[in-house]
Protein backbone atom coordinates (compact mmCIF):
# COMPACT_ATOMS: atom_id res chain seq x y z
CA UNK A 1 63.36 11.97 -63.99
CA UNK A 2 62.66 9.60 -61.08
CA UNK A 3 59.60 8.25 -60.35
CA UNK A 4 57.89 9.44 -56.94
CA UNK A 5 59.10 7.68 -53.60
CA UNK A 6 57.06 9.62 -51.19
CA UNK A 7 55.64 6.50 -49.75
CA UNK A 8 59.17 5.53 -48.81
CA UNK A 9 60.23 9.09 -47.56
CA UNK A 10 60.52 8.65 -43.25
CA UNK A 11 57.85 11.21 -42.21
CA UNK A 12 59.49 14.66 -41.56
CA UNK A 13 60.10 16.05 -37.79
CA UNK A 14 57.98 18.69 -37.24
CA UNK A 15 60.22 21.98 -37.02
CA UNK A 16 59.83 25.07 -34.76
CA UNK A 17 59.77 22.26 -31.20
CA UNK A 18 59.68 23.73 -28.09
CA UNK A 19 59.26 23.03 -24.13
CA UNK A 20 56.15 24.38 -23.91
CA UNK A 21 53.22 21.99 -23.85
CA UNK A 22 50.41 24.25 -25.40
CA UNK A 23 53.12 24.85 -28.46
CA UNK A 24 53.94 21.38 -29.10
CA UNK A 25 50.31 20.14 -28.66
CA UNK A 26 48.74 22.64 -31.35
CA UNK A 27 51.88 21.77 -33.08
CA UNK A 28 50.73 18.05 -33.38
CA UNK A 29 46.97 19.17 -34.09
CA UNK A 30 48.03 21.49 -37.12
CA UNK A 31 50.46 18.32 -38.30
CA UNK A 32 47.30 15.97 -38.08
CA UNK A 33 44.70 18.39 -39.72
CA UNK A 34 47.41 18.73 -42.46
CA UNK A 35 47.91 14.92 -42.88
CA UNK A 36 43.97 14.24 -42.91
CA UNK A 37 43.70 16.89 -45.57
CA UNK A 38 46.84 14.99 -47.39
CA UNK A 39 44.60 11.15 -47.17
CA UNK A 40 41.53 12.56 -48.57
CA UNK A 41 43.47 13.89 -51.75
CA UNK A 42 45.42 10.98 -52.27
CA UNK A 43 41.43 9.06 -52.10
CA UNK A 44 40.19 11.22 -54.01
CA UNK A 45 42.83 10.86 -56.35
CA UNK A 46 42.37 7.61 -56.76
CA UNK A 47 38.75 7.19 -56.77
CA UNK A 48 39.07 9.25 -59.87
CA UNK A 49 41.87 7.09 -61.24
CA UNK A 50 40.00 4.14 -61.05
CA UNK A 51 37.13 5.71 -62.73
CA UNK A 52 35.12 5.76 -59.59
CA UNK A 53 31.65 8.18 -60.81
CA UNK A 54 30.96 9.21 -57.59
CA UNK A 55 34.35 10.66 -56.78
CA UNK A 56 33.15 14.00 -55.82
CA UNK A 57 32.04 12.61 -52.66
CA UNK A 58 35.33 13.70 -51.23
CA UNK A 59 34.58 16.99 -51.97
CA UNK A 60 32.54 18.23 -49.00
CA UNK A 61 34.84 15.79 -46.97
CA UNK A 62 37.88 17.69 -48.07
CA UNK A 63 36.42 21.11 -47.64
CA UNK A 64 35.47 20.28 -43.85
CA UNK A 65 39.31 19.17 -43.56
CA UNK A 66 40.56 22.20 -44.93
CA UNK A 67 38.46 24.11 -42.32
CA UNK A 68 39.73 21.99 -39.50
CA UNK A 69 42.87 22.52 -40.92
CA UNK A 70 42.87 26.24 -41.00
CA UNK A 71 41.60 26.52 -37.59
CA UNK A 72 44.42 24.81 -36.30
CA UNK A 73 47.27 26.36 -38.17
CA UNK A 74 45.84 29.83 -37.02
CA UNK A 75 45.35 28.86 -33.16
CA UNK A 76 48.97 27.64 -33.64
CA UNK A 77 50.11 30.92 -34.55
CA UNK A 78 48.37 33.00 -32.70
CA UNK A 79 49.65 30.91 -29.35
CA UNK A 80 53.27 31.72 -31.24
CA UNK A 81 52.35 35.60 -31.32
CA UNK A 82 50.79 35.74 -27.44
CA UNK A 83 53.46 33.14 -26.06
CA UNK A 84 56.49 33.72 -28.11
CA UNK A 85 57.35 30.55 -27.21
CA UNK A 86 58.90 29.04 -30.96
CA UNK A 87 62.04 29.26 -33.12
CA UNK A 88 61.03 32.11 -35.11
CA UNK A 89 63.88 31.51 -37.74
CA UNK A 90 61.93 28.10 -38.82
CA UNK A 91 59.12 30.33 -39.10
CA UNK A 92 60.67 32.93 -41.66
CA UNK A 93 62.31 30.35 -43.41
CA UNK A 94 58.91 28.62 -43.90
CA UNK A 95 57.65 31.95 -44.66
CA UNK A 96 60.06 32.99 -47.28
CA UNK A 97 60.31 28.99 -49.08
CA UNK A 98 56.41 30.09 -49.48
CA UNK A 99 57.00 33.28 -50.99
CA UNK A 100 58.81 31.88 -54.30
CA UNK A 101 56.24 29.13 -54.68
């Protein structure tokens, strides 16, 4: 088994791109609530690592992100449903990789 290269992985393009402005910008926002969510695992993760007793400080942190981050993956879709204006077969992909997790 090989250790974990993430940090050397180039960041993935963001799939479903369009020409439409609104789409692509709530794209981005969804993208950035997910990688803010991402940061305050890793820290959390290693606060806890390092032994750090007042680790749960993240927690509330974390719980605010996944809020932020929900909002913005649902006004992402629901511009998708009213605008129809993605690739709907990177969608049901997504969709059905999720299904068998």
């Amino acid at each position: 088994m090989h250790p974990d290269n993430s940090a050397e992985k180039p960041a993935a393009k963001a799939p479903g791109r369009s020409g439409c402005g609104d789409h692509n910008s709530l794209l981005e926002e969804f993208g950035a609530a997910v990688r803010e969510l991402l940061e305050l695992h890793e820290q959390q993760w290693s606060a806890i690592v390092d032994g750090d007793n007042d680790c749960y400080r993240f927690d509330l942190l974390i719980h605010m992100a996944n809020e932020k981050k929900q909002l913005a993956k649902y006004a992402y879709l629901r511009h998708v449903e009213a605008h129809g204006c993605s690739d709907f077969n990177a969608l049901n992909q997504t969709r059905t990789r999720s299904d068998y997790r």
